[in-house]
N, C-alpha and C. Protein backbone atom coordinates (compact mmCIF):
# COMPACT_ATOMS: atom_id res chain seq x y z
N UNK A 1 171.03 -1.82 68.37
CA UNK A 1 171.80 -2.94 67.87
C UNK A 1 171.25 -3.29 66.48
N UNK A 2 172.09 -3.22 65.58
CA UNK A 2 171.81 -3.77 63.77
C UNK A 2 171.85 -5.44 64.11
N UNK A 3 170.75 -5.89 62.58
CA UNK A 3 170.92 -7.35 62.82
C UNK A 3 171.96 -7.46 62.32
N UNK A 4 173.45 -7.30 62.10
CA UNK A 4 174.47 -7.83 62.37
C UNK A 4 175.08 -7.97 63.23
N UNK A 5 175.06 -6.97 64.46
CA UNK A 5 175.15 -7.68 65.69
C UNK A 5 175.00 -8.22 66.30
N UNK A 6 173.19 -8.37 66.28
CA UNK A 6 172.53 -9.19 67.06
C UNK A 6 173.15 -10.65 66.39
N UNK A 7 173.56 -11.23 65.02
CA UNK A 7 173.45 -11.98 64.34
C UNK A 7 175.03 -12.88 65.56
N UNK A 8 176.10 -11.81 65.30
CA UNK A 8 177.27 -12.24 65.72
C UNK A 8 177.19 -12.50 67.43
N UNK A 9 175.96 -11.74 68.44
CA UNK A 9 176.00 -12.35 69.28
C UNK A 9 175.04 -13.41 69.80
N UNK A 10 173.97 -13.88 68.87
CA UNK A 10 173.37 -15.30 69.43
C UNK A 10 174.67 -16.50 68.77
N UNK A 11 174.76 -16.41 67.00
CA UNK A 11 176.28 -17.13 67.20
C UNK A 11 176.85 -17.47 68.19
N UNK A 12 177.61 -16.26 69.09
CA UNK A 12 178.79 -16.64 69.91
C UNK A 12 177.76 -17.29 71.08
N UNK A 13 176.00 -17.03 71.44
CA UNK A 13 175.58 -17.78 72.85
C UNK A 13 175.55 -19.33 72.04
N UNK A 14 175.33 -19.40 70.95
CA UNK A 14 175.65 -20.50 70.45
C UNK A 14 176.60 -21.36 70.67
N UNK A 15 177.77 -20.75 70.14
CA UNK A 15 178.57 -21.54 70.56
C UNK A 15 179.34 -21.98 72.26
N UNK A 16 178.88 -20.74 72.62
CA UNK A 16 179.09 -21.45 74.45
C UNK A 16 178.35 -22.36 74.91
N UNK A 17 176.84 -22.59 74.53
CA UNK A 17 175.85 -23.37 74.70
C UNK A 17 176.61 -24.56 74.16
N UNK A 18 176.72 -24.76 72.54
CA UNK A 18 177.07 -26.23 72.00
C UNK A 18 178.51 -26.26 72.81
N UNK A 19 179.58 -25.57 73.47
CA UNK A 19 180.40 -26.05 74.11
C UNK A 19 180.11 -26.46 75.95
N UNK A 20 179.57 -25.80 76.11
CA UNK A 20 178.66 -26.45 77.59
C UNK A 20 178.44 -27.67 77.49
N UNK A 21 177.41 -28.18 76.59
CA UNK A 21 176.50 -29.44 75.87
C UNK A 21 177.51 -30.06 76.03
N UNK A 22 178.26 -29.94 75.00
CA UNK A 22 179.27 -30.84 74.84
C UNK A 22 180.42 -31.28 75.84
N UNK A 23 180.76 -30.39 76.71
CA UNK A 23 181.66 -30.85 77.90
C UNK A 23 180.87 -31.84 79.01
N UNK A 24 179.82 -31.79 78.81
CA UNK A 24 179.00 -32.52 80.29
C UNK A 24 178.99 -33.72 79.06
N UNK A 25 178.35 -34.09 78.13
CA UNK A 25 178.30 -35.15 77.78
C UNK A 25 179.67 -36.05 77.20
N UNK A 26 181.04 -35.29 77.03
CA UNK A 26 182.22 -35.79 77.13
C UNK A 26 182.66 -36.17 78.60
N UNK A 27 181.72 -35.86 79.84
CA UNK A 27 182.08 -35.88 81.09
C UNK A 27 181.33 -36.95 81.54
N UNK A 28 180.65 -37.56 80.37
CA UNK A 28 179.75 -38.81 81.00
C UNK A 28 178.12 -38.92 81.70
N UNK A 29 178.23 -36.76 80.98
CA UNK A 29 176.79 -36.52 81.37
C UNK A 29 175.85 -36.85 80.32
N UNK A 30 175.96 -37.73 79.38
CA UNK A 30 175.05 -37.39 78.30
C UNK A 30 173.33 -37.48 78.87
N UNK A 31 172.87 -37.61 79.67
CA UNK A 31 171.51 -37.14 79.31
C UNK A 31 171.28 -36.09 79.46
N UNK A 32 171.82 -34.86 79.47
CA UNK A 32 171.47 -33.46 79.02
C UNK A 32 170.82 -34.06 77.46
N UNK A 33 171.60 -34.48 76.89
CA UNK A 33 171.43 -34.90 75.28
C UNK A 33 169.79 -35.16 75.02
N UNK A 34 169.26 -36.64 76.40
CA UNK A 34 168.02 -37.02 76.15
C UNK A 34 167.13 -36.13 76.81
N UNK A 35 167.25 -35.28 77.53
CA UNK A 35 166.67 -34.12 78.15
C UNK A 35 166.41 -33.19 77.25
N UNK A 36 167.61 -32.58 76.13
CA UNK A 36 166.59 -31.46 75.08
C UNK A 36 165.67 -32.50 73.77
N UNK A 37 166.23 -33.60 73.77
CA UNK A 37 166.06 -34.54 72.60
C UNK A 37 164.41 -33.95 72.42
N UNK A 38 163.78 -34.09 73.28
CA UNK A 38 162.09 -33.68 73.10
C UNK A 38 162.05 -32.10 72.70
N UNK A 39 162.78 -31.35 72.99
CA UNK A 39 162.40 -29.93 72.47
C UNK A 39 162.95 -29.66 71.05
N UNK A 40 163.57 -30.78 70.45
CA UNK A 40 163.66 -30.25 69.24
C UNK A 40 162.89 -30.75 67.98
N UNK A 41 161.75 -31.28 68.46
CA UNK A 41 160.47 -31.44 67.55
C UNK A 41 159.28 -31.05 67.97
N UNK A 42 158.53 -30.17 66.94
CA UNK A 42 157.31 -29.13 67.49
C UNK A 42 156.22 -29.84 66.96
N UNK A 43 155.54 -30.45 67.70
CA UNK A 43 154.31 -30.95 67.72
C UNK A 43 153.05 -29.99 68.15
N UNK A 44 152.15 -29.47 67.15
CA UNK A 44 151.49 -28.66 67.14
C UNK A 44 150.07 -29.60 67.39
N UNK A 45 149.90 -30.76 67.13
CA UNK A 45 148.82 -31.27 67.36
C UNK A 45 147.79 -31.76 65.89
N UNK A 46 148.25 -31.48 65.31
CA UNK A 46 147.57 -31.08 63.46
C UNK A 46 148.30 -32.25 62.97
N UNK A 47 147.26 -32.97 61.82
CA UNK A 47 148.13 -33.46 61.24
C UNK A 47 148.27 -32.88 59.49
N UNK A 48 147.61 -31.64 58.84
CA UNK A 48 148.47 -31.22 58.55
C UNK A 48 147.91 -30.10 58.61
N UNK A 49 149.18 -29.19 59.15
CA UNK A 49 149.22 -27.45 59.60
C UNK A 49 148.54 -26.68 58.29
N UNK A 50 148.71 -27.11 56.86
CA UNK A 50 148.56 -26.32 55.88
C UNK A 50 149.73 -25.80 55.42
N UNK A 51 149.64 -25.07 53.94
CA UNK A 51 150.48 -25.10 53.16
C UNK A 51 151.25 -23.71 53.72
N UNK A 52 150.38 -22.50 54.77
CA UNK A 52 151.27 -21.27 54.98
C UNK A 52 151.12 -21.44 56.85
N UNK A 53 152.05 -21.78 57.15
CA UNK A 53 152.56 -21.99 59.12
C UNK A 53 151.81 -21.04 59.10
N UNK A 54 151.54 -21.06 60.62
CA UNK A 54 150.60 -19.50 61.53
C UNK A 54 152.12 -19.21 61.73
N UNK A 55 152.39 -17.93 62.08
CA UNK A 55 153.25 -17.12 63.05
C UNK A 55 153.77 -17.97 63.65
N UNK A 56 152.97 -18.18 64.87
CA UNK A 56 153.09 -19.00 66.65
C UNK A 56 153.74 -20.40 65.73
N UNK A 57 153.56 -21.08 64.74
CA UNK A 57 153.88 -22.62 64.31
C UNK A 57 155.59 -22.23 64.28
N UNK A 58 155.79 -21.17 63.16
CA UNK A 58 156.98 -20.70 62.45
C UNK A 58 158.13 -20.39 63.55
N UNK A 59 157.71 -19.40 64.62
CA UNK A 59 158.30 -19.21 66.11
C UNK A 59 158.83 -20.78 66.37
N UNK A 60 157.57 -21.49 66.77
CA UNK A 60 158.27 -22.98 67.50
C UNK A 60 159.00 -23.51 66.79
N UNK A 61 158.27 -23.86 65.41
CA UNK A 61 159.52 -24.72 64.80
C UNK A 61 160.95 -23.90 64.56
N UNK A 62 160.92 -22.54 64.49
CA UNK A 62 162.04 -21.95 64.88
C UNK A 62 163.33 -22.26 66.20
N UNK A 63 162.59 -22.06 67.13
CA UNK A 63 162.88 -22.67 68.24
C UNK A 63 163.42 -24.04 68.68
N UNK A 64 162.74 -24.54 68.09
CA UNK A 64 162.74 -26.61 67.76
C UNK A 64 164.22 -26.56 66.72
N UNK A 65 164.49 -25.76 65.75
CA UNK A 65 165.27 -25.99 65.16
C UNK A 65 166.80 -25.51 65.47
N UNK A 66 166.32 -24.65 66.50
CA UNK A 66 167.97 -23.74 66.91
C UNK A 66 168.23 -25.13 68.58
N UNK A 67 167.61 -25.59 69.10
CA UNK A 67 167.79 -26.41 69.89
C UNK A 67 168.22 -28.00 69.00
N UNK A 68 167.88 -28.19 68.20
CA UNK A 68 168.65 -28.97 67.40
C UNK A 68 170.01 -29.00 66.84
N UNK A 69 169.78 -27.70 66.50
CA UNK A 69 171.31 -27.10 65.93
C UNK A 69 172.49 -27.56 67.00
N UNK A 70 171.76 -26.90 68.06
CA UNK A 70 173.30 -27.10 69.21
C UNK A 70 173.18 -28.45 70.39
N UNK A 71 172.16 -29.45 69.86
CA UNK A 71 172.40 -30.77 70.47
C UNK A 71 173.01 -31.41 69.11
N UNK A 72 173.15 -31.44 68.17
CA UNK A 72 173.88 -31.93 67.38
C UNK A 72 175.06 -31.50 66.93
N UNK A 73 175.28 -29.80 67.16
CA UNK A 73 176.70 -30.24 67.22
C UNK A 73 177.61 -30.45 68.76
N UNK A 74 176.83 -29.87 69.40
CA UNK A 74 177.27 -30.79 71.17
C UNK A 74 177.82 -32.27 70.93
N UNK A 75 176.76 -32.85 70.31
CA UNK A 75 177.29 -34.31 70.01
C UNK A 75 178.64 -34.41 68.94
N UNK A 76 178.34 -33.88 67.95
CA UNK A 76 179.76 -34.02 67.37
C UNK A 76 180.68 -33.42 68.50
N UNK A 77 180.75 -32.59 68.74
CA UNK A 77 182.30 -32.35 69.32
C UNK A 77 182.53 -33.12 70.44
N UNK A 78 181.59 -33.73 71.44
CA UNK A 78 181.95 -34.77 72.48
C UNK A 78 182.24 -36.10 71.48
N UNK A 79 182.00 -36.39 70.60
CA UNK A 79 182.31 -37.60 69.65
C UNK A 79 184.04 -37.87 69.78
N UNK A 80 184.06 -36.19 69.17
CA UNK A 80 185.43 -35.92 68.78
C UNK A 80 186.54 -35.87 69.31
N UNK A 81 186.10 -34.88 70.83
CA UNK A 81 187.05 -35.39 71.94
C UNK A 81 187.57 -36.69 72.57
């Protein structure tokens, strides 16, 4: 698999995920919402990491940031509905 594939299929788990998200909390489920709310900030414990992330920092806040991605737009589109 080229990273253009791989690229076009976390996208599309993307977007089933932010449409999942978003149907339970248009359904009156919103605390899925306050349930990832904590995984999308990486608290490493440091107060400051330094000017070049370790690896393992870059991974989480990686991580922290793609779980953000799709609780916020979960929320927009239950807004919207």
């Amino acid at each position: 698999m080229d990273a253009d594939e791989l690229e076009r299929r976390l996208n599309a788990h993307r977007d089933v995920l932010t449409t999942i998200v978003a149907a339970l909390a248009r359904n009156g489920q919103t605390e899925i919402l306050y349930h990832l709310a904590p995984e999308t900030q990486f608290m490493n414990g440091q107060e400051d990491p330094g000017v070049l992330p370790s690896e393992a920092f870059a991974l989480e806040h990686a991580h922290a940031d793609e779980i953000r991605r799709i609780v916020d737009a979960a929320r927009l589109r239950a807004e919207r509905s």
